[in-house]
Structure formats: C-alpha cells, structure tokens
Protein backbone atom coordinates (compact mmCIF):
# COMPACT_ATOMS: atom_id res chain seq x y z
CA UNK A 1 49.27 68.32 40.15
CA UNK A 2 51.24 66.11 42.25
CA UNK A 3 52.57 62.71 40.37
CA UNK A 4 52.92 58.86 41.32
CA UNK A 5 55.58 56.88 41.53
CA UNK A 6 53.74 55.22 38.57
CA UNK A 7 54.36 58.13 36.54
CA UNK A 8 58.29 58.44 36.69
CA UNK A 9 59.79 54.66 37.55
CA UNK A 10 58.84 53.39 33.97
CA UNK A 11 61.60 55.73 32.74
CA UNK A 12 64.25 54.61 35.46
CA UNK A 13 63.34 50.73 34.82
CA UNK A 14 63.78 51.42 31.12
CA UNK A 15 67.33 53.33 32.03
CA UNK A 16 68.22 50.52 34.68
CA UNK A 17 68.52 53.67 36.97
CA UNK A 18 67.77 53.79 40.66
CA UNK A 19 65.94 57.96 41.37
CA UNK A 20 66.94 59.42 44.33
CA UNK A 21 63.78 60.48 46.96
CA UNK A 22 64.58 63.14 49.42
CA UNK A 23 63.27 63.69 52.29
CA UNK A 24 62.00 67.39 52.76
CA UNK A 25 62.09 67.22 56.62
CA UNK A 26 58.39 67.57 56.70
CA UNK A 27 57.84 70.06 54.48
CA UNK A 28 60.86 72.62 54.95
CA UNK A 29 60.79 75.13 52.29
CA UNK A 30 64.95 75.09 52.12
CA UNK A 31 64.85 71.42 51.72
CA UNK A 32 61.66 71.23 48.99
CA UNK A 33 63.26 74.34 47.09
CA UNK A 34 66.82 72.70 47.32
CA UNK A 35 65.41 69.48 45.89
CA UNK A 36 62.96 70.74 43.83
CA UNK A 37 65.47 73.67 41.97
CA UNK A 38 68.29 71.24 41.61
CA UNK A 39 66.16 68.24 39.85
CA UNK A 40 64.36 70.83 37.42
CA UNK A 41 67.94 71.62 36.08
CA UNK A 42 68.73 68.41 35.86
CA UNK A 43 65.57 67.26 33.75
CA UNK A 44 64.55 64.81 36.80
CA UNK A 45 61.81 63.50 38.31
CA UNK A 46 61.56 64.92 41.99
CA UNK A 47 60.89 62.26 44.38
CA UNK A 48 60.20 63.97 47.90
CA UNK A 49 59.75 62.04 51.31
CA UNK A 50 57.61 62.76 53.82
CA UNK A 51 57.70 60.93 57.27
CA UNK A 52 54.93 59.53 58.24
CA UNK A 53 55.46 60.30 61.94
CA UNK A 54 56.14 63.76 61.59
CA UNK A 55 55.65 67.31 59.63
CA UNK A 56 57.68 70.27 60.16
CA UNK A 57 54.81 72.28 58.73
CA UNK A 58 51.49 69.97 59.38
CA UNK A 59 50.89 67.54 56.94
CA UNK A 60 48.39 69.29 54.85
CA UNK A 61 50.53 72.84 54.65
CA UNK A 62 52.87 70.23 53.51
CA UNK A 63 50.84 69.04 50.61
CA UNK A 64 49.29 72.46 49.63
CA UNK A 65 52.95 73.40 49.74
CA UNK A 66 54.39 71.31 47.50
CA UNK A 67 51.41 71.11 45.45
CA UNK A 68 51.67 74.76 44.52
CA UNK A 69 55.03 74.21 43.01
CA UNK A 70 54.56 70.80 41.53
CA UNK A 71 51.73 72.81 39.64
CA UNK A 72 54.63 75.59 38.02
CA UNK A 73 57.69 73.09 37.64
CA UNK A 74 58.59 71.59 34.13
CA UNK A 75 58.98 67.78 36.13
CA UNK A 76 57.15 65.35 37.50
CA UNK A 77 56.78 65.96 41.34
CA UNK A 78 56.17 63.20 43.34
CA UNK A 79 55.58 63.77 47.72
CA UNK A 80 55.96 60.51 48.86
CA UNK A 81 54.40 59.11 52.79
CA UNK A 82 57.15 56.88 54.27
CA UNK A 83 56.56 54.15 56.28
CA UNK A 84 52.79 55.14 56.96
CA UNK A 85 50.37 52.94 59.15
CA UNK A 86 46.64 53.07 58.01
CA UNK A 87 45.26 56.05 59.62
CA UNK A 88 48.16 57.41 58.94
CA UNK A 89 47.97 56.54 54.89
CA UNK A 90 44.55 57.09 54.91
CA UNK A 91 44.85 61.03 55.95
CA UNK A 92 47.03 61.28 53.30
CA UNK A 93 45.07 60.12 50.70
CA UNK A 94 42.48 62.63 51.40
CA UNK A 95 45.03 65.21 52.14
CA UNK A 96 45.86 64.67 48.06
CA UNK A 97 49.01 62.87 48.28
CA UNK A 98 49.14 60.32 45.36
CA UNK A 99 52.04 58.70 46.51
CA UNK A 100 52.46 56.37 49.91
CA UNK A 101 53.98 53.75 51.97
CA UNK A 102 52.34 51.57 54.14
CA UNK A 103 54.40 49.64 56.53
CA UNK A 104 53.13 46.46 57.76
CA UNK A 105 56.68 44.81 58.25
CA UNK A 106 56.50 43.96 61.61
CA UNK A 107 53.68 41.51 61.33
CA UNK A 108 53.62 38.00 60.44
CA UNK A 109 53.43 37.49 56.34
CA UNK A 110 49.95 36.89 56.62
CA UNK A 111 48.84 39.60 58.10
CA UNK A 112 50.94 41.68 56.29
CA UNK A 113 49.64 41.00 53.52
CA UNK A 114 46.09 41.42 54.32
CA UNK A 115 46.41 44.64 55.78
CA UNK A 116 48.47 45.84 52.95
CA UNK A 117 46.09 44.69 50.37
CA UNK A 118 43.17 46.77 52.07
CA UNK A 119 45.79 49.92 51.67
CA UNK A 120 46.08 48.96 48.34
CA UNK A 121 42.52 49.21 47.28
CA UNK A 122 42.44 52.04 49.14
CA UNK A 123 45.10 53.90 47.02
CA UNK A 124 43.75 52.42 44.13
CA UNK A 125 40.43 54.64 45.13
CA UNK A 126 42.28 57.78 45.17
CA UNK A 127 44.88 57.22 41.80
CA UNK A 128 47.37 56.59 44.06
CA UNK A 129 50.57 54.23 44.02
CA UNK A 130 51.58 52.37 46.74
CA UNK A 131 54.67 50.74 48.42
CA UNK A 132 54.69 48.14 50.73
CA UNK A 133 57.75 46.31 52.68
CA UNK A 134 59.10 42.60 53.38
CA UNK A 135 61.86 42.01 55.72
CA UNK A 136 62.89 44.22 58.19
CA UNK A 137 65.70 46.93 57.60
CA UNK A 138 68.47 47.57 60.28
CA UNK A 139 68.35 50.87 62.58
CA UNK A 140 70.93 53.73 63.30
CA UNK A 141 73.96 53.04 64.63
CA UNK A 142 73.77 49.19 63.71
CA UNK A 143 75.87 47.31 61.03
CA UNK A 144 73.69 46.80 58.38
CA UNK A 145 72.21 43.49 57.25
CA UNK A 146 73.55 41.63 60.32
CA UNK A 147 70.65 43.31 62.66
CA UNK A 148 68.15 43.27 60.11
CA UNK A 149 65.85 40.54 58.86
CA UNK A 150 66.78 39.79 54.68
CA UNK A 151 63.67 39.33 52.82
CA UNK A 152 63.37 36.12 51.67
CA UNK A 153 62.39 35.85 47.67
CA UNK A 154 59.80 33.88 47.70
CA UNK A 155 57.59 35.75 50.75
CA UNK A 156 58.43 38.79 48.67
CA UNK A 157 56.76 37.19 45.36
CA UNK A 158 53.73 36.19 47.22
CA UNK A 159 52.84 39.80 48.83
CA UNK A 160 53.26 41.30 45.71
CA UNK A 161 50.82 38.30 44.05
CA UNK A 162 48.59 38.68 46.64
CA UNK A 163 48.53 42.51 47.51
CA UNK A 164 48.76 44.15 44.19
CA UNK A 165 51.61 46.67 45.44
CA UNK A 166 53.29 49.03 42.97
CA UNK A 167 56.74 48.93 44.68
CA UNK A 168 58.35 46.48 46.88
CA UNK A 169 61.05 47.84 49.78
CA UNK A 170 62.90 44.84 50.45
CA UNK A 171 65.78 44.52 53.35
CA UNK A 172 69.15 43.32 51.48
CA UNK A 173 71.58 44.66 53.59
CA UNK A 174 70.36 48.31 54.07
CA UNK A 175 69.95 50.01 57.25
CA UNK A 176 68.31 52.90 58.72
CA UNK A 177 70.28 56.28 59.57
CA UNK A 178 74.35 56.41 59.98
CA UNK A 179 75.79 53.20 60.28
CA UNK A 180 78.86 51.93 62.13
CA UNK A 181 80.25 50.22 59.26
CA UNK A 182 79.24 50.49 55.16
CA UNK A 183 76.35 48.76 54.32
CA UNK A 184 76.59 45.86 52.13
CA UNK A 185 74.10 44.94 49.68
CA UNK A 186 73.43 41.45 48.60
CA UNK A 187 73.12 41.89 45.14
CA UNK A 188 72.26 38.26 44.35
CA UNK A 189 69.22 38.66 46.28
CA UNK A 190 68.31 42.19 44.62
CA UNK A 191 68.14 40.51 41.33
CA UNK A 192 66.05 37.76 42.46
CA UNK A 193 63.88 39.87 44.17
CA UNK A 194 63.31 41.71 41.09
CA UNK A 195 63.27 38.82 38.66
CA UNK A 196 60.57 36.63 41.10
CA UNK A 197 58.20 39.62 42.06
CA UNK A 198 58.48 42.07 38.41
CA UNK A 199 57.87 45.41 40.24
CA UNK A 200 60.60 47.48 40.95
CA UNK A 201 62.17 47.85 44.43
CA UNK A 202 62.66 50.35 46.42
CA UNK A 203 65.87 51.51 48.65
CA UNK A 204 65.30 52.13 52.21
CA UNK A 205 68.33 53.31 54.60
CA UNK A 206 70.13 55.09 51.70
CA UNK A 207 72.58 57.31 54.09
CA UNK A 208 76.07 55.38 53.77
CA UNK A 209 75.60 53.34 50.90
CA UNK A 210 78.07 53.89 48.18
CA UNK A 211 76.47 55.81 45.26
CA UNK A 212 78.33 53.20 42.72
CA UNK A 213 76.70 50.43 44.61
CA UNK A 214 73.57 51.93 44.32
CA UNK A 215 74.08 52.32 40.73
CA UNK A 216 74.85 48.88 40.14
CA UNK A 217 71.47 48.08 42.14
CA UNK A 218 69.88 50.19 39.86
CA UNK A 219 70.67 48.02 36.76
CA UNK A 220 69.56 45.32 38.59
CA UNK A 221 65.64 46.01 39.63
CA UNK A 222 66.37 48.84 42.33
CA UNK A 223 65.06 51.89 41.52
CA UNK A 224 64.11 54.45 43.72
CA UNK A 225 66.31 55.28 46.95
CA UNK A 226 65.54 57.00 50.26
CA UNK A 227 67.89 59.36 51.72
CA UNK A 228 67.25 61.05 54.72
CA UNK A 229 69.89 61.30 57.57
CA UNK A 230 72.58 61.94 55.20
CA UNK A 231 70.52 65.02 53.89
CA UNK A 232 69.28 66.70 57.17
CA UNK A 233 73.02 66.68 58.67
CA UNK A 234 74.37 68.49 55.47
CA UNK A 235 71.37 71.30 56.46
CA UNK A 236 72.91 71.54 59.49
CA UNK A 237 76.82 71.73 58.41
CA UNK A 238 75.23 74.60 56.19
CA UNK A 239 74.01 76.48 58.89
CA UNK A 240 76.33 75.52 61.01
CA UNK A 241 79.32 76.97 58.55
CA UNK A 242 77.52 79.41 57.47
CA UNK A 243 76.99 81.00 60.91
CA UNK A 244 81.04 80.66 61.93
CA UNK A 245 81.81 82.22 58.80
CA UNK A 246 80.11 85.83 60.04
CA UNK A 247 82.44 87.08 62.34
CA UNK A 248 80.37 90.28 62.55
CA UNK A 249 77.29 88.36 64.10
CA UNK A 250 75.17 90.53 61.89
CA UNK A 251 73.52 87.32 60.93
CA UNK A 252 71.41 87.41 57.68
CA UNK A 253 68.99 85.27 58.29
CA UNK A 254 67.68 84.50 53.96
CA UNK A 255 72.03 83.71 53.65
CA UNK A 256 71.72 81.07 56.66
CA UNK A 257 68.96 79.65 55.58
CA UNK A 258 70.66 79.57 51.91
CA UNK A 259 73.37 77.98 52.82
CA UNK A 260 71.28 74.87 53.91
CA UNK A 261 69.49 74.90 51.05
CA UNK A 262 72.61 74.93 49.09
CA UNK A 263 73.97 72.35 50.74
CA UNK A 264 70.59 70.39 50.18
CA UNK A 265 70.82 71.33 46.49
CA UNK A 266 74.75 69.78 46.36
CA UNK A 267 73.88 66.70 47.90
CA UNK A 268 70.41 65.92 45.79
CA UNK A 269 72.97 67.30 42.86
CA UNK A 270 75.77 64.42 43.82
CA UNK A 271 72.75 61.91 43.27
CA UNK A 272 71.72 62.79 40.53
CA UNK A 273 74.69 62.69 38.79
CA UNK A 274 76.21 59.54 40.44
CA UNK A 275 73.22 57.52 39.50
CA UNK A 276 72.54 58.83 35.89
CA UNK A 277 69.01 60.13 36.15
CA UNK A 278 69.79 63.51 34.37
CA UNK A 279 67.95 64.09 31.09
CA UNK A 280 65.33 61.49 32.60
CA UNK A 281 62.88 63.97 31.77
CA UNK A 282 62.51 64.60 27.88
C-alpha cells in the first residue's frame, strides 16, 4: 500500500533532515526502479513525484505501477501529485494516490485559501496528506528569488490556520528547473516560516541548490525536496553515453535503458547521502 507524507516526515523532523522526492517522469519504470532500488538499500523512505500535467504511462498505470512495488518493498513508498489543480487532485484521489499537491498560488490569499481548504477536506476523505503553496517560486532559466514572489510569514501562518494543510511549499529563494545563477535561500525566513506555521516545509525547484544548503534547511523546518530537471538530464547523459560507448551499433536495448537507470540510482544515491536520510528507516 502506497504511504503519506504523514507517514515518513515525522522521522525527518525528528532527524532535522530534509528527504529527497524524485520525480519518476510520469511513471518511467527506469526512473521508479532507480529510485525505488537505491532508497531500499539505503533504509529510506521513497518519496516519488508525479507531475500533475503529465504521465509518461497514464496516470492510473502509474499508480497501479508503483503500487505493485510499494506492496513488496521493505520502505515506505510515497507517489506524490505535484502542483495539481482540483480536477486534477481529485482524479488522483480516486486513482489511490494518498499523497498530493494542490496549487492555488497564483490566486489572491483569500482565495487561495478557500480553494485549498475544500482540497483539504477532500484528502482528508480519502486518508490522504496534502501540500499546499504560498508565494510564488521562480521559473527555468531565471535567477532565483529575484523573479519569484518570497512568501511572506505571516500569510503563510494564516493558510496553514485556516486550511488545515499537512505541508507548506514556501518560495525562499528557490526556483524552478536550471538556473542561470545558484539559488540562494533565505534561511532567516525558512526558520520563521517553520517556527510561525509548525508544519514542515517543503522544497520546490531543488535542481541547483547546493546539497549542504539543503542540509542546513533541513535542520531548520525544511524537509522534503523536489528534484526534477536535475534528474531527467542525468537519464539522458546515461543514454546518451551509453549509446557512444557501442561502437559496434549492436545496441542492447535492457544496457541503454540501464544506464539511465543507473544514472537515476547515482543521483537519488548522492541525496541520500548528502542529506543524511540513510538508516531513516529502522
């Protein structure tokens, strides 16, 4: 049975750890096994993402998927929905995913927060835990904070009040995708964040951030991070080096396809390690 986030942060927040979440690419077997094979060795939690706006596979393959080996593994499995509108949330409730984001950042505070609270009970129908967001994160190819909106402490304490989230993603200096320049979190603002609203935070924009600055975030309230573009352009440098490698042009395609997942497995591996979540599983 899949998990929630519910199940596995209490852990992290006791460790003052920040657990990496992968994204799976919609449900690619190389990236789920890659993830998946490399966090049961490690004794951690898998946290796997799923875009909302897209599934390699179809969303519910996707679930059924990862559902059949969160049902074998000796960890917690968690499939995430990232940045999820209601429809969108709402299929995957019923599709049996028990974890989800809804995304309500672009409106006004109000309206966030009512729309997000009817998510909530929603989630709360199905045994599901929930993230919402305050603030709005910068894109690829920006700078960072600079072309994002910070979330300001106190509108992030009253959505949590008032909507009942599990986990908050705040903006404090993360963007989307590759960057021109190296993020820079605000740590002051982290802590506050933490300290005002008492859930913990989540990471968005991972790709770029220094791993030791996302450790330090973890001992301060962060605790899950999102890594996507980082992880699908080591799947292709795996293929891609893999294929240049055979000169013959006999190509096989299970050691291609290996060599992604490899490089998947090395990356979720470098995570792991760098942010001290091995062993987080007794």
């Amino acid at each position: 049975m899949l998990s929630t986030l519910n199940d596995v942060l209490p852990a992290a927040r006791a460790r003052g750890v920040c657990l990496p979440a992968i994204d799976i690419a919609g449900g690619q077997p190389d990236f789920l096994l890659g993830v998946l094979r490399t966090c049961e060795e490690a004794r951690c939690p898998a946290v796997m993402l799923v875009w909302a706006g897209a599934s390699y596979i179809g969303l519910e393959a996707c679930v059924d998927l990862v559902s059949h080996f969160a049902a074998r593994s000796p960890v917690p499995v968690v499939l995430h929905l990232d940045h999820g509108k209601e429809e969108q949330v709402e299929r995957a409730l019923k599709l049996g995913m028990r974890s989800v984001m809804f995304d309500g950042s672009a409106d006004p505070l109000e309206e966030n927060i009512e729309r997000t609270r009817r998510m909530v009970a929603m989630a709360r129908d199905y045994g599901a835990s929930i993230e919402g967001e305050v603030g709005r994160f910068g894109r690829e190819r920006d700078t960072g904070a600079e072309t994002g909106m910070l979330t300001d402490p106190q509108e992030a304490a009253t959505f949590v009040r008032e909507t009942g989230i599990d986990l908050l993603a705040p903006s404090v200096g993360n963007a989307h995708g590759f960057t021109k320049e190296t993020p820079k979190l605000h740590f002051d603002l982290i802590e506050e964040i933490a300290r005002r609203t008492g859930v913990p935070l989540s990471l968005h924009g991972g790709t770029g951030i220094p791993l030791a600055d996302v450790h330090r975030a973890g001992t301060l309230g962060m605790h899950k991070i999102n890594v996507a573009s980082q992880i699908h352009r080591d799947y292709a440098d795996g293929l891609k080096a893999c294929m240049q490698e055979d000169t013959s042009r006999q190509y096989g395609w299970n050691k291609i396809l290996g060599a992604g997942r490899q490089a998947v497995s090395a990356r979720t591996g470098e995570y792991i390690d760098a942010l001290d979540v091995r062993g987080l599983v007794e």
